[in-house]
PDB file of N, CA and C in Angstrom:
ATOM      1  N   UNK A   1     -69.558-162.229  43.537  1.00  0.00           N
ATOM      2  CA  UNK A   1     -70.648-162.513  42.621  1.00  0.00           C
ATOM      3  C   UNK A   1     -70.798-161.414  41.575  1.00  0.00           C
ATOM      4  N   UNK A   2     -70.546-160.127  42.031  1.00  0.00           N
ATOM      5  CA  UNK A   2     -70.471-159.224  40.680  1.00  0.00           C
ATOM      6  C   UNK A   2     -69.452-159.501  40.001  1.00  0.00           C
ATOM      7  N   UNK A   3     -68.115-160.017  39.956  1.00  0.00           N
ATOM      8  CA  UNK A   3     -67.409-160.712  39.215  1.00  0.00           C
ATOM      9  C   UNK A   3     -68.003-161.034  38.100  1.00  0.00           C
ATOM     10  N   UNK A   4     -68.841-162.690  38.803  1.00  0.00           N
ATOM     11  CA  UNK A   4     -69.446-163.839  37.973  1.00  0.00           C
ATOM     12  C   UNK A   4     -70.385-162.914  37.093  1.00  0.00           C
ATOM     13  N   UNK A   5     -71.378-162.484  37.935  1.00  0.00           N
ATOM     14  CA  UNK A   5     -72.135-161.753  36.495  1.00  0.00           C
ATOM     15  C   UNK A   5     -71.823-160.675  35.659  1.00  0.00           C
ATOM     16  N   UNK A   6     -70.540-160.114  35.862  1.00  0.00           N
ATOM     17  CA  UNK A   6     -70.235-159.176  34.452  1.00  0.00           C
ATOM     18  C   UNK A   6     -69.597-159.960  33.797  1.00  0.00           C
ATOM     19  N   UNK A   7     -69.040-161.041  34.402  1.00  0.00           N
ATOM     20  CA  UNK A   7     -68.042-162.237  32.941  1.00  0.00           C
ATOM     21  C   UNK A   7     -69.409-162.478  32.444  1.00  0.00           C
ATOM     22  N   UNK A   8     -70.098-162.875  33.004  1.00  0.00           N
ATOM     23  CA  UNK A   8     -71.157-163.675  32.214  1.00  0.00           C
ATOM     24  C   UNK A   8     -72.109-162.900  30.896  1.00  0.00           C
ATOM     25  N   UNK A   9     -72.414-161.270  31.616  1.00  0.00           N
ATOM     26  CA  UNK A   9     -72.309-160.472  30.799  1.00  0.00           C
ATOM     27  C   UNK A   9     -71.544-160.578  29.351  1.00  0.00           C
ATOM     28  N   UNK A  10     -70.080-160.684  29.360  1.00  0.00           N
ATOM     29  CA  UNK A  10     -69.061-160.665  28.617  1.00  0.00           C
ATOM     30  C   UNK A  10     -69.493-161.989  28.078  1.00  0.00           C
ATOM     31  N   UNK A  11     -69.990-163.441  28.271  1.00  0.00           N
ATOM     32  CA  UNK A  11     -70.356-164.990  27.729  1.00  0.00           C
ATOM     33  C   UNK A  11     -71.173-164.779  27.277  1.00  0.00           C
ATOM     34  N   UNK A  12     -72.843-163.934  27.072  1.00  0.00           N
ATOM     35  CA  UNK A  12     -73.698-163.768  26.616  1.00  0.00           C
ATOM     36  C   UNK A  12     -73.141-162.882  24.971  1.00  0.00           C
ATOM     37  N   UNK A  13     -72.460-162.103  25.055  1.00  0.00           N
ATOM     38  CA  UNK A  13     -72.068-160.941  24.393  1.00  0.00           C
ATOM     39  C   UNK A  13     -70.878-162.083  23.370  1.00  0.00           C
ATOM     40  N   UNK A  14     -70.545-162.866  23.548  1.00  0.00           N
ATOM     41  CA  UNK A  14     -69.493-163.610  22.749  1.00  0.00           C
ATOM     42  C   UNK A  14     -70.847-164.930  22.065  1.00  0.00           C
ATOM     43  N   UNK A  15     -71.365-165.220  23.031  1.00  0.00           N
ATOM     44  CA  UNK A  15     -72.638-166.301  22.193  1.00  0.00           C
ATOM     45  C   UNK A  15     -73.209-165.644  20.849  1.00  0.00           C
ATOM     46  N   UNK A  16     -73.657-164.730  21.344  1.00  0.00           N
ATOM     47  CA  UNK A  16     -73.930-163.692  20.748  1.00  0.00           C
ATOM     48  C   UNK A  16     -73.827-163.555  19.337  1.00  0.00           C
ATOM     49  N   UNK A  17     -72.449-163.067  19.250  1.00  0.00           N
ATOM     50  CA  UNK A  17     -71.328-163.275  18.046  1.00  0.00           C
ATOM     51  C   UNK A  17     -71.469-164.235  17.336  1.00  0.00           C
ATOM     52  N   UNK A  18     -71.346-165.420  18.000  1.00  0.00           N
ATOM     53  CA  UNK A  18     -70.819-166.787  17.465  1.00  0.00           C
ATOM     54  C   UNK A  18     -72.754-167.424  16.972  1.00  0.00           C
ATOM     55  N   UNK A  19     -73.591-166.740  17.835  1.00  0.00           N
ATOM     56  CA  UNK A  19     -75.198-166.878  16.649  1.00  0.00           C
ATOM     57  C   UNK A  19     -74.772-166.157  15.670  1.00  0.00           C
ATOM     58  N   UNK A  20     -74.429-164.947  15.623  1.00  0.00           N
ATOM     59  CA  UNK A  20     -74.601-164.473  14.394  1.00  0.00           C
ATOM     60  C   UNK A  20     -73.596-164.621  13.396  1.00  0.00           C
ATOM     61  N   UNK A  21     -73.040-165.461  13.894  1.00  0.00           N
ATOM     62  CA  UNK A  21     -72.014-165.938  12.324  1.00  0.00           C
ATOM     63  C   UNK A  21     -72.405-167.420  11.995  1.00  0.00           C
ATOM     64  N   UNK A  22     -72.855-167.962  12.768  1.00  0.00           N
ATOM     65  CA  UNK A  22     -73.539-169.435  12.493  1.00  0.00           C
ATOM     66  C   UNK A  22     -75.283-168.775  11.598  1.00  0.00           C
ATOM     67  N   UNK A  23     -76.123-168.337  12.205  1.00  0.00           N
ATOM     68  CA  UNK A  23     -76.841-168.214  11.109  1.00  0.00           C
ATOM     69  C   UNK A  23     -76.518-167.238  10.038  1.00  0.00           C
ATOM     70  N   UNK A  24     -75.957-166.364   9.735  1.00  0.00           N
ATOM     71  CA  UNK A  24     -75.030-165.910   8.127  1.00  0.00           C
ATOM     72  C   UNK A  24     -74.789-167.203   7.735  1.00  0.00           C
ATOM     73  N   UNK A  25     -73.837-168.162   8.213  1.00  0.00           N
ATOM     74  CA  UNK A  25     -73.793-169.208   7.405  1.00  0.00           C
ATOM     75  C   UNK A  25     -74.646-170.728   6.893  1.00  0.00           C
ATOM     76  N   UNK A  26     -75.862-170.249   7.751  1.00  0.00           N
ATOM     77  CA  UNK A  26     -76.823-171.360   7.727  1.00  0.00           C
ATOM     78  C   UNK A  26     -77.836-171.009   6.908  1.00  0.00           C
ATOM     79  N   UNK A  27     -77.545-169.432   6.545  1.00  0.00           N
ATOM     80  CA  UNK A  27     -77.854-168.700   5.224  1.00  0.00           C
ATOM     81  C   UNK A  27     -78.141-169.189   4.312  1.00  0.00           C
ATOM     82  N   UNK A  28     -76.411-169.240   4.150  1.00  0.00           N
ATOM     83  CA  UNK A  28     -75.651-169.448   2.743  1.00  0.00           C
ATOM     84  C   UNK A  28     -75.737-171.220   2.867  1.00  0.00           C
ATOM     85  N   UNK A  29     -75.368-171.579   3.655  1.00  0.00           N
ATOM     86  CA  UNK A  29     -75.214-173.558   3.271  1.00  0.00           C
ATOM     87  C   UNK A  29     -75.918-174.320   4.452  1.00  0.00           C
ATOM     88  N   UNK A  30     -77.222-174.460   3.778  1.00  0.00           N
ATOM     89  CA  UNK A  30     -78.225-175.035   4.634  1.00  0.00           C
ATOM     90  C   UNK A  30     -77.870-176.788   4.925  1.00  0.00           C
ATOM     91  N   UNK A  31     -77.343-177.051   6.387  1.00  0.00           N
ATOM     92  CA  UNK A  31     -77.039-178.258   6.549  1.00  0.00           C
ATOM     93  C   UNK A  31     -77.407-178.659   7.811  1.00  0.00           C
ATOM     94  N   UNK A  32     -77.181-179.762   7.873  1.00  0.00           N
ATOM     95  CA  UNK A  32     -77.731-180.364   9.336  1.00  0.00           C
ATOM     96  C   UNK A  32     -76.689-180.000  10.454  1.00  0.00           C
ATOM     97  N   UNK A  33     -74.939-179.377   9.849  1.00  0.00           N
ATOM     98  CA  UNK A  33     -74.185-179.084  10.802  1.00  0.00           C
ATOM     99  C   UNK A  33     -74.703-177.624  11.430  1.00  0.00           C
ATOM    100  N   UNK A  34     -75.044-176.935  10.590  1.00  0.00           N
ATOM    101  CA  UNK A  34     -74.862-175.374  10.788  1.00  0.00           C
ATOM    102  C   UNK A  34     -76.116-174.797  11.794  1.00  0.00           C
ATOM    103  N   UNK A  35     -77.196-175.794  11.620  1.00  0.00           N
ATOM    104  CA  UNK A  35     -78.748-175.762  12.190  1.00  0.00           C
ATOM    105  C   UNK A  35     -77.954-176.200  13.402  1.00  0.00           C
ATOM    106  N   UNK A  36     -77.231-177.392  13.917  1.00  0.00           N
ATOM    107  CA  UNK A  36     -76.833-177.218  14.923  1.00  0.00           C
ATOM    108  C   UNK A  36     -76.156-176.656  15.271  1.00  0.00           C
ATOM    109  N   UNK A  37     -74.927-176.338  14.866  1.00  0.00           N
ATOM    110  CA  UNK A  37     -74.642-174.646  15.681  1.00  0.00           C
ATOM    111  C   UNK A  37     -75.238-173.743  16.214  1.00  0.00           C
ATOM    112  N   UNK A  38     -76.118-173.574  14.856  1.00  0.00           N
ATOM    113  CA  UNK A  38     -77.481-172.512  15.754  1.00  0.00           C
ATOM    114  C   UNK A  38     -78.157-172.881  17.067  1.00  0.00           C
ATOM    115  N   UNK A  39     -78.576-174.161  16.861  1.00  0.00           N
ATOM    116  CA  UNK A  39     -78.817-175.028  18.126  1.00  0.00           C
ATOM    117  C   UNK A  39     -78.252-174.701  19.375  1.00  0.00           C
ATOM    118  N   UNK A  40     -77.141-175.364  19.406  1.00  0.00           N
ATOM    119  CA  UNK A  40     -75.933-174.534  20.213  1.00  0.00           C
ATOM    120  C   UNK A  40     -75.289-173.227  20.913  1.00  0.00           C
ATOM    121  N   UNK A  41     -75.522-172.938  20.151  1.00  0.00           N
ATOM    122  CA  UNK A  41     -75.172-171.223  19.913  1.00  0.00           C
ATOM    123  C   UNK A  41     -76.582-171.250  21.236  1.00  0.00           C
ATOM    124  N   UNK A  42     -77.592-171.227  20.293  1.00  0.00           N
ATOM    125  CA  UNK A  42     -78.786-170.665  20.977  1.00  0.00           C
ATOM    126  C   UNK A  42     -78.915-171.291  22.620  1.00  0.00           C
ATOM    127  N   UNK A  43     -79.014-172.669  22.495  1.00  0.00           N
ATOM    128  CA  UNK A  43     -78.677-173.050  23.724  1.00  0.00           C
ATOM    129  C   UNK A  43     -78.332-173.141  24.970  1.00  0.00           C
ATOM    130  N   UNK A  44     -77.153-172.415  24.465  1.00  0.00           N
ATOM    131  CA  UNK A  44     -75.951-171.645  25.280  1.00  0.00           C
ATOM    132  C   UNK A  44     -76.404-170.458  25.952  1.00  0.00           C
ATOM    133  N   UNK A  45     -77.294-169.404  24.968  1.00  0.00           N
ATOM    134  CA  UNK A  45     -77.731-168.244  25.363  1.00  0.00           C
ATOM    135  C   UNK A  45     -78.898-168.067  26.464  1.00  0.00           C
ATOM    136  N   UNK A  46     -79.432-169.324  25.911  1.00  0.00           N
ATOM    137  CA  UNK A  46     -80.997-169.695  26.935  1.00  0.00           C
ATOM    138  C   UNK A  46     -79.692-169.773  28.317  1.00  0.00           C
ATOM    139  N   UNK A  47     -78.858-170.217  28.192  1.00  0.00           N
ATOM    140  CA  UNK A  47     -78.513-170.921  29.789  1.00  0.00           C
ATOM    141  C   UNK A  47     -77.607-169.810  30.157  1.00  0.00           C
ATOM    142  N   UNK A  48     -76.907-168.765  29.847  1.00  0.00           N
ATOM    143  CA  UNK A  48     -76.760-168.255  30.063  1.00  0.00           C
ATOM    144  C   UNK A  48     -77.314-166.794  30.422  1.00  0.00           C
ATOM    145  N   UNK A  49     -78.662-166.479  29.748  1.00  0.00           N
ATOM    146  CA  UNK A  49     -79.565-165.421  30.614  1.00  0.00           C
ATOM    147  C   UNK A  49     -80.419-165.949  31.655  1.00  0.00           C
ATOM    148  N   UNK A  50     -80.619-167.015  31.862  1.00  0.00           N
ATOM    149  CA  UNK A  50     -80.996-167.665  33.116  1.00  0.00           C
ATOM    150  C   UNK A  50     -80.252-167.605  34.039  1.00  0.00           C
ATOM    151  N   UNK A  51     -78.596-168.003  34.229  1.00  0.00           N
ATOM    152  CA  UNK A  51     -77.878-167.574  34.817  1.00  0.00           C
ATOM    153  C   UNK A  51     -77.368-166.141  35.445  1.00  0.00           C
ATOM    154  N   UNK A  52     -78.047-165.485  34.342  1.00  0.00           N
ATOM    155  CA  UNK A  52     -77.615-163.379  35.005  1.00  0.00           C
ATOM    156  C   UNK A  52     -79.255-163.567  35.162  1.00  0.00           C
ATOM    157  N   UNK A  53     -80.592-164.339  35.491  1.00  0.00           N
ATOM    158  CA  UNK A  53     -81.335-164.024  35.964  1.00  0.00           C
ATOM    159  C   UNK A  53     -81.472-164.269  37.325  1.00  0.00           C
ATOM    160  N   UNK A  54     -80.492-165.550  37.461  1.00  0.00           N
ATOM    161  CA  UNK A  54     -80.237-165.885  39.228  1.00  0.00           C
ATOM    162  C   UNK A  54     -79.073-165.383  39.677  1.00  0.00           C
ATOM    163  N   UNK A  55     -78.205-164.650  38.773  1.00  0.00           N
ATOM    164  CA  UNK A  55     -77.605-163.566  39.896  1.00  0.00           C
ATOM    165  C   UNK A  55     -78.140-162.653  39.811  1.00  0.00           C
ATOM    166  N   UNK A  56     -78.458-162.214  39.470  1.00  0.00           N
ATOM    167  CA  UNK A  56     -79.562-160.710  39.693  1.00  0.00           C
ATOM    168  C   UNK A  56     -80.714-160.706  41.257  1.00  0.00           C
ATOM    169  N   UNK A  57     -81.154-162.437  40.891  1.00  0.00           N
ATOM    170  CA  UNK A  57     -82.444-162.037  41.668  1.00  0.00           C
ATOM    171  C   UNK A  57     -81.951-162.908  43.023  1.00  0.00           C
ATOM    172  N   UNK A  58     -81.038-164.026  42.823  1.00  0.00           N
ATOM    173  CA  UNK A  58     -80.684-164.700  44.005  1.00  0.00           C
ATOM    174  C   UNK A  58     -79.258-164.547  44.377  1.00  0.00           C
ATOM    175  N   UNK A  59     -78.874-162.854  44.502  1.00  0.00           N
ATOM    176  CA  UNK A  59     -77.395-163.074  44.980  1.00  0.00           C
ATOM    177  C   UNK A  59     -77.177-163.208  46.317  1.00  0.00           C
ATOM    178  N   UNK A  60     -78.439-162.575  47.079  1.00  0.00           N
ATOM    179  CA  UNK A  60     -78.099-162.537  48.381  1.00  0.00           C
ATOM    180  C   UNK A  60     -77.991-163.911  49.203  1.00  0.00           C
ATOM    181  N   UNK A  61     -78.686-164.922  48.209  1.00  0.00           N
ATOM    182  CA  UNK A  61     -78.275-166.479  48.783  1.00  0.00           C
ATOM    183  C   UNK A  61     -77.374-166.787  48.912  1.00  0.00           C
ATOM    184  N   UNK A  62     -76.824-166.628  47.817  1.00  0.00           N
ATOM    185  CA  UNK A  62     -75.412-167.395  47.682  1.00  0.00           C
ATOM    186  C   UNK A  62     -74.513-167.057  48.323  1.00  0.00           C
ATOM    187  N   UNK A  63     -73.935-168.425  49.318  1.00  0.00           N
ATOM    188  CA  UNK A  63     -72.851-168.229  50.466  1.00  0.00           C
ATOM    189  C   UNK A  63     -71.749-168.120  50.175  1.00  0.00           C
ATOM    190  N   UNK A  64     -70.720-167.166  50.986  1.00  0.00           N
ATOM    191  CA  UNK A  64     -69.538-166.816  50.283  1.00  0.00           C
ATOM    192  C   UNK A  64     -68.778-168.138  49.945  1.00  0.00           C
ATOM    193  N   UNK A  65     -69.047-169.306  50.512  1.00  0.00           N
ATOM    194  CA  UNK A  65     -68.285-170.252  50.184  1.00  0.00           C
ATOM    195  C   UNK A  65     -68.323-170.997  48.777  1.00  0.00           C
ATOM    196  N   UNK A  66     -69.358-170.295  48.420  1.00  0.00           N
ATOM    197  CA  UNK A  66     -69.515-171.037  46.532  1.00  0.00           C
ATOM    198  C   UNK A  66     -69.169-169.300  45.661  1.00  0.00           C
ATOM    199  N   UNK A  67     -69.059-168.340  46.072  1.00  0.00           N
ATOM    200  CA  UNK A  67     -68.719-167.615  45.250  1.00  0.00           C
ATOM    201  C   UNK A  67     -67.304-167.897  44.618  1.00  0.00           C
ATOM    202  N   UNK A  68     -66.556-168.428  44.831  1.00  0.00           N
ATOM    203  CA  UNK A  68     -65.053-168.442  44.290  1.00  0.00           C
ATOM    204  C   UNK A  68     -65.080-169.828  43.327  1.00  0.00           C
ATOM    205  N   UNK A  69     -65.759-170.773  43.329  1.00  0.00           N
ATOM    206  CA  UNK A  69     -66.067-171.506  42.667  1.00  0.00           C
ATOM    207  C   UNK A  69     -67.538-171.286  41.582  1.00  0.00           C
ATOM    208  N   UNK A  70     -68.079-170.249  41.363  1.00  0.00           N
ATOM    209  CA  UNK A  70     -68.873-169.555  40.379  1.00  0.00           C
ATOM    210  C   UNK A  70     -68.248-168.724  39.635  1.00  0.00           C
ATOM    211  N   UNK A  71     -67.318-168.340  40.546  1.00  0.00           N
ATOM    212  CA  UNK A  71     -66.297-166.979  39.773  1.00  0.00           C
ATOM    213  C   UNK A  71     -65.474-167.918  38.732  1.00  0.00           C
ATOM    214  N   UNK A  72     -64.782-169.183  39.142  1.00  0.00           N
ATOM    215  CA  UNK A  72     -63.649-169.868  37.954  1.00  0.00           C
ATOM    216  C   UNK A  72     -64.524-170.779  37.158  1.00  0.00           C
ATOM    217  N   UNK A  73     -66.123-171.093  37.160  1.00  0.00           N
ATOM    218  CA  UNK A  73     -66.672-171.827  36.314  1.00  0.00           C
ATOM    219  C   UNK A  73     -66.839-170.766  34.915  1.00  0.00           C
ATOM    220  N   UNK A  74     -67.047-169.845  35.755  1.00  0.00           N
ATOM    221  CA  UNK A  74     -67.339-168.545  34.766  1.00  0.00           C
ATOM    222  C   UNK A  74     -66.266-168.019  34.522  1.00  0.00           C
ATOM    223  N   UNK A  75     -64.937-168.021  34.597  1.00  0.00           N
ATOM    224  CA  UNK A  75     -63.749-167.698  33.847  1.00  0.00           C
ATOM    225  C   UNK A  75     -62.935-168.785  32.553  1.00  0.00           C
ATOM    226  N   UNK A  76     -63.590-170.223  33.636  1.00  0.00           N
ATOM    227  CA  UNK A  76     -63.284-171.399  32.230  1.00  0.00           C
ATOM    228  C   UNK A  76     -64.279-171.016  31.078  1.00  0.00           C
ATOM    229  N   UNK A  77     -65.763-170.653  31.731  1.00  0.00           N
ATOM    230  CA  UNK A  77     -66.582-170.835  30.097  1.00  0.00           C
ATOM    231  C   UNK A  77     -66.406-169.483  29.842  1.00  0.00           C
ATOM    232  N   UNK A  78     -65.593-168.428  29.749  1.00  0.00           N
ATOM    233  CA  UNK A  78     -65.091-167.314  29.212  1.00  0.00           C
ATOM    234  C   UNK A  78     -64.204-167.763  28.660  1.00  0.00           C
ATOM    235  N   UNK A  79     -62.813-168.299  29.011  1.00  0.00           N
ATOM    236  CA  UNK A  79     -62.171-168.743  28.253  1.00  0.00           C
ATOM    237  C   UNK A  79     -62.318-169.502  26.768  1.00  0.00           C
ATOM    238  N   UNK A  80     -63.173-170.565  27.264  1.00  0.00           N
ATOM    239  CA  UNK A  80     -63.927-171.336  26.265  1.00  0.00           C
ATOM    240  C   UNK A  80     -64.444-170.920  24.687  1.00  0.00           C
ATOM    241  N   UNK A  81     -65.462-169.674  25.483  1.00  0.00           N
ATOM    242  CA  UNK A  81     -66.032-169.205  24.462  1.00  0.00           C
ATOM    243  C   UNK A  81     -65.607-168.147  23.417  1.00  0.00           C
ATOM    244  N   UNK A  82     -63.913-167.465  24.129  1.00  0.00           N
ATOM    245  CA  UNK A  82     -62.891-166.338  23.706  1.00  0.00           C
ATOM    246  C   UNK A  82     -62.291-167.599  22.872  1.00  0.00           C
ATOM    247  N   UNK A  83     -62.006-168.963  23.206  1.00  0.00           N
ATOM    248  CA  UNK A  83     -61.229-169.108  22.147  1.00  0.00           C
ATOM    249  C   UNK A  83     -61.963-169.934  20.773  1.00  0.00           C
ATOM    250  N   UNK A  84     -63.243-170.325  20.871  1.00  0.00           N
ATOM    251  CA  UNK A  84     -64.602-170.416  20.209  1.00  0.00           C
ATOM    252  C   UNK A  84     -64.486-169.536  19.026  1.00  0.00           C
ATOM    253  N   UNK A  85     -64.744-168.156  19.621  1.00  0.00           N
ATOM    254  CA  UNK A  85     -64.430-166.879  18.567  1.00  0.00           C
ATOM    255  C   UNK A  85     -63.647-166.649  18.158  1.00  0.00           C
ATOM    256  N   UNK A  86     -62.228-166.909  18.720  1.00  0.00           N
ATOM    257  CA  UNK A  86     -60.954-166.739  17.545  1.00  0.00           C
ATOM    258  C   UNK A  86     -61.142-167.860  16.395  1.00  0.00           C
ATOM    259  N   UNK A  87     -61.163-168.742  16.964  1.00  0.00           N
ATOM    260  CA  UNK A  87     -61.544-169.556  15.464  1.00  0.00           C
ATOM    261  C   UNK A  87     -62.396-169.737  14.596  1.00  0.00           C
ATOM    262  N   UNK A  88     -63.653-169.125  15.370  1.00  0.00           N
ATOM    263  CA  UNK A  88     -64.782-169.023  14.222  1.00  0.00           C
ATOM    264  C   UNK A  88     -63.961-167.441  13.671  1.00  0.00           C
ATOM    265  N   UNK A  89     -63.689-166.435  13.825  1.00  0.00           N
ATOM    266  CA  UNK A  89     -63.775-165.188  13.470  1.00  0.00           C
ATOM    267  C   UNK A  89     -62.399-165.305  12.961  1.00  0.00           C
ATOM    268  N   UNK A  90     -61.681-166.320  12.840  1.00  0.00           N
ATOM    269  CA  UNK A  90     -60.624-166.226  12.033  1.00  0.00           C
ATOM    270  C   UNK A  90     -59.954-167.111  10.899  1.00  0.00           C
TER     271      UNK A  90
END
């Protein structure tokens, strides 16, 4: 479970990013796409500090038999969101 929550650490920290290049551009070209990004973006962030708020406060629940399946949900949406940022940031 400390795994899961320093990736997740690392998913908050890439949302992150990807708000702050969606509103720079919702800046500059006010549209119904870019508001949702922000949407999104933001979204994402709500559900993801909720998530490092229940590993923080409920790790001792969680049975070793779901840790290895928290650990690769949280390596797909790392993945996800690493390749999110190459294409927005490039």
């Amino acid at each position: 479970m400390a795994a899961s929550t320093w990736l997740t650490v690392v998913n908050v920290l890439l949302i992150v990013s990807l708000l702050y290049v969606y509103l720079r551009n919702m800046k500059q070209v006010r549209s119904g796409f870019t508001l949702g990004l922000v949407i999104f973006a933001g979204l994402f962030l709500a559900q993801y500090l909720v998530s490092l708020y229940y590993f923080f406060t409920m790790m001792p629940f969680f049975v070793p038999e779901v840790e290895p399946f928290v650990l690769a949900l949280t390596v797909l949406q790392l993945i996800g969101l690493s390749v999110l940022n190459w294409i927005t940031w490039s």
